[in-house]
Structures are given as C-alpha cells and as structure tokens.
Protein backbone atom coordinates (compact mmCIF):
# COMPACT_ATOMS: atom_id res chain seq x y z
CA UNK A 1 -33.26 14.64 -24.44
CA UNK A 2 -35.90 14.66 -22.00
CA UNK A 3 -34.14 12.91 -19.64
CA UNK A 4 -30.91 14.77 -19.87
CA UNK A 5 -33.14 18.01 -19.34
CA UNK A 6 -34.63 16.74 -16.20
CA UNK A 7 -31.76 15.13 -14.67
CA UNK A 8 -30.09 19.07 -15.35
CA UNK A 9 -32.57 20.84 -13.04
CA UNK A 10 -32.65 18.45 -10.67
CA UNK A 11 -28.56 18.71 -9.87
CA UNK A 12 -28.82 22.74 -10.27
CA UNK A 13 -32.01 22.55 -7.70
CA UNK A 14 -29.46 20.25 -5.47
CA UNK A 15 -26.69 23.02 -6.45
CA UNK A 16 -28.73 26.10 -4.85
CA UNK A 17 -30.00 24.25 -2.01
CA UNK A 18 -26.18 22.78 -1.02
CA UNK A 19 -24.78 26.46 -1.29
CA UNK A 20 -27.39 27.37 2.38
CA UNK A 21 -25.34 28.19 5.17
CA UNK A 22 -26.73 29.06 8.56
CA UNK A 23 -25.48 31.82 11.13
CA UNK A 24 -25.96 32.67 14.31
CA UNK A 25 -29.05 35.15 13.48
CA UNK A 26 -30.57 31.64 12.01
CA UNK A 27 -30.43 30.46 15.53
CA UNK A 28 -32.79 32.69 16.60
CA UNK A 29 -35.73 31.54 14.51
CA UNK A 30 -34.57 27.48 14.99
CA UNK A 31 -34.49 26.21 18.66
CA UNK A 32 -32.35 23.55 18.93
CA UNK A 33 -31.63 21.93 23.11
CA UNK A 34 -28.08 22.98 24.05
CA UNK A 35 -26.76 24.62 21.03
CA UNK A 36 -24.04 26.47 21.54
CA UNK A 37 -23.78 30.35 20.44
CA UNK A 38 -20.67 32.08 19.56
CA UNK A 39 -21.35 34.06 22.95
CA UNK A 40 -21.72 30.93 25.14
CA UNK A 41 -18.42 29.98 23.82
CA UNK A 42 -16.85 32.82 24.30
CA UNK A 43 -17.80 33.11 28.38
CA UNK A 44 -16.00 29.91 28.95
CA UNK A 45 -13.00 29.82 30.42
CA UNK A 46 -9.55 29.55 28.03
CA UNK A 47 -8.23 25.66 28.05
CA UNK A 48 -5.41 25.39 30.18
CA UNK A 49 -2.20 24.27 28.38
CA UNK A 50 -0.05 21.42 29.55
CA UNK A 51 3.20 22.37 29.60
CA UNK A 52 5.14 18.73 30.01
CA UNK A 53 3.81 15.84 28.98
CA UNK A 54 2.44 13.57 31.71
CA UNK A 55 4.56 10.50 31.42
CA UNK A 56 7.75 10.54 30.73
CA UNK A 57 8.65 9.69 26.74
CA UNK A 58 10.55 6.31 26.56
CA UNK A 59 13.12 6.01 23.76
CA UNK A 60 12.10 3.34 21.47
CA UNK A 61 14.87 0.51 20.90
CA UNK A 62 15.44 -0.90 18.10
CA UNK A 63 15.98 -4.77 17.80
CA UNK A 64 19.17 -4.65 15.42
CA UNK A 65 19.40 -8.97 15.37
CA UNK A 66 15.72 -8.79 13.63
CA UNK A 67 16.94 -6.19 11.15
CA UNK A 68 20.43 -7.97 10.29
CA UNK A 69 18.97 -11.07 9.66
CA UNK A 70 16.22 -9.36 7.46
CA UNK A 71 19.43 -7.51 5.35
CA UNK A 72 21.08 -11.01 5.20
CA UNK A 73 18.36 -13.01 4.04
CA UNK A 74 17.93 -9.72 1.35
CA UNK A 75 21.45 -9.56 0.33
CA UNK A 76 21.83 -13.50 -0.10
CA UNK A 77 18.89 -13.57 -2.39
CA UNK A 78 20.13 -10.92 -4.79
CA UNK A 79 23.13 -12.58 -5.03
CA UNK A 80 21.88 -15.73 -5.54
CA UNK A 81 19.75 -14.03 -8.56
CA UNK A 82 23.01 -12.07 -9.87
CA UNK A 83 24.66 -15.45 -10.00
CA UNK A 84 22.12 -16.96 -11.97
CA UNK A 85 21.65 -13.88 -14.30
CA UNK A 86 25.46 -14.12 -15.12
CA UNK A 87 25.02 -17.92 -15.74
CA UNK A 88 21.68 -17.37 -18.20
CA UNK A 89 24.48 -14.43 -19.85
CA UNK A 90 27.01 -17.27 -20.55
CA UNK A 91 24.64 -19.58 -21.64
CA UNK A 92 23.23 -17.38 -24.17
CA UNK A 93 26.60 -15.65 -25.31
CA UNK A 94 27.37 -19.76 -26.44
CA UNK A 95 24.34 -20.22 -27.77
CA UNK A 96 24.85 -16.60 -30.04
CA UNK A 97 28.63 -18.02 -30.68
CA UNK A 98 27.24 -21.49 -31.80
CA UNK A 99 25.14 -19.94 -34.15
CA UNK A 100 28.01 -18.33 -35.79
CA UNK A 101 28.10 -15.09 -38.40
CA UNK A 102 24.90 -15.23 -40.63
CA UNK A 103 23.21 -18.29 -38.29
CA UNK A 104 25.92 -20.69 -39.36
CA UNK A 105 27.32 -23.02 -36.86
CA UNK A 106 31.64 -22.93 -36.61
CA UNK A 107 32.34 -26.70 -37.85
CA UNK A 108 33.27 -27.59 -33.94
CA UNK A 109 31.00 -30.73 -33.10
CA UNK A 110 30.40 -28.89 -29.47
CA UNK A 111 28.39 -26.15 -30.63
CA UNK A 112 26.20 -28.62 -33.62
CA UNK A 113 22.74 -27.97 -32.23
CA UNK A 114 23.85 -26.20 -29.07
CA UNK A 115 20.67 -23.98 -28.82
CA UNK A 116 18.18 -27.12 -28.40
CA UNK A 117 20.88 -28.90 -26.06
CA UNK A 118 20.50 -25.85 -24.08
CA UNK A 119 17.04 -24.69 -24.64
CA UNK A 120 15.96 -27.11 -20.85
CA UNK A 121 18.65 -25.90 -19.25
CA UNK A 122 18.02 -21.72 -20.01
CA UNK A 123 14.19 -21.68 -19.40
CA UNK A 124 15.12 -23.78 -16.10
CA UNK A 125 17.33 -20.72 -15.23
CA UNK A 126 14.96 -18.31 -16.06
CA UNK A 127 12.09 -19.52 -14.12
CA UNK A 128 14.54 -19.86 -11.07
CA UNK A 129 15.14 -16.16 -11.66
CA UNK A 130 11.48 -15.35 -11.56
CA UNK A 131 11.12 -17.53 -8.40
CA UNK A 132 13.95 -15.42 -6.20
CA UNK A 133 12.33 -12.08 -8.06
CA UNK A 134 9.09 -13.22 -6.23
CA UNK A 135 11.12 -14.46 -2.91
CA UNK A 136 12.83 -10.74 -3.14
CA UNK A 137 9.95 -8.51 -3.26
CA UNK A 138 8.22 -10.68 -0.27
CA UNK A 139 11.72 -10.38 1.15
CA UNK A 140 11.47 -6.75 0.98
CA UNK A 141 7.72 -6.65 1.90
CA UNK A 142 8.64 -8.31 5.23
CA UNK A 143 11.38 -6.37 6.33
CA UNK A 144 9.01 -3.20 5.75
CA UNK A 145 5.81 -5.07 8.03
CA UNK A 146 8.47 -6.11 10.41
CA UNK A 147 8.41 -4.27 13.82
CA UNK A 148 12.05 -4.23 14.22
CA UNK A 149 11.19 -0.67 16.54
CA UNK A 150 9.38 -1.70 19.81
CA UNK A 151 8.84 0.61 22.97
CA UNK A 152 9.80 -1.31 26.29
C-alpha cells in the first residue's frame, strides 16, 4: 500500500509540473542567446512565395512489360491452385461415394478401401495447394515492392 501511495504522488507531482507553459513575459526574467520574441518575428520580412516550381515536373512512365509479367506469373498460379482444388473436390466426392449411405461401401471392387488407396495421393494435393498459397502471397508481395513506376 505504501508503495502504491508513493508511486501516486510522485506521477501527480510529474502531472503539475508537465502542465508549465512559458510565455513571452517568461522571457523577460530567463535570458536565453538569440531567442526569438513574437516581436522579432514579426519585423521580418513576409516569405516570398514561389509561384512555379523550379524544374519542370517529368511524367513518370510506367514500365507495363514488368507489370504484365507480374499479372501473368499471378494469374498462372491461381489457376494452377484452382486446378488442383477441383482435383482434391473429385477425389474426395469418390472417396464420400465409396463410402456409401451409412459408411457402407457399394459392392463395386473399385471403391473396396478407396479412402486409404487415396489417402497419399489427397494429402500430396493438399500440401501442393499450401505450397502455391505461399508462392501466391510472395507473388502478390512482389508485384506490390516492385517499382514498375520509374521517373526518367
């Protein structure tokens, strides 16, 4: 409790002395070597205004090869991943028909044991999945750090 209590007046002792603010009047009892006074400011002269800029602007140009081949790279990733998504679909719509109504297997000797024929094949699909979500997002993370903009 003791603690708490002394740790509370020193922050409101910090609190008053924070709130100080000096004026101008202030400057009259501290000297400090070229300080400025709202006066001194005031005698100087207004700051002249430019009114074009001093070089000419150049219009950027932007590289539009870079930024194709960024977009084709992009789009031929998804696709490859939609492809494989629609193959992991089939693959587990046969393994959900081999299992049958109620987990039973349909007496055709294709689907006997279909889900452990399958099981390498799936998780192979799946982790090629993950790998092109990876390669997309770097993909993506590229084309953004790219300069494809440049000023000649």
């Amino acid at each position: 409790m003791n603690r708490i209590l002394a740790v509370a007046v020193a922050l409101t002792a910090t609190g008053v002395l924070a709130q100080e603010k000096y004026t101008n009047a202030d400057l009259d009892r501290i000297y400090v070597p070229g300080a400025y006074t709202n006066e001194d400011l005031k005698a100087l002269p207004p700051i002249e205004m430019q009114a074009a800029p001093a070089l000419p602007l150049v219009a950027p140009v932007v590289d539009t090869r870079e930024r194709d081949l960024m977009f084709d790279r992009l789009r031929s990733l998804e696709e490859r991943r939609a492809g494989l998504a629609r193959e992991l679909a089939y693959e587990e719509k046969l393994v959900s028909r081999a299992e049958g109504p109620g987990g039973n297997s349909p007496g055709v000797s294709f689907f006997a044991g279909y889900r452990g024929k399958s099981r390498g094949l799936r998780e192979a699909v799946r982790k090629e999945i993950a790998l092109l979500d990876q390669e997309i997002a770097e993909a993506r993370w590229q084309a953004v750090r790219a300069s494809v903009v440049y000023f000649p």
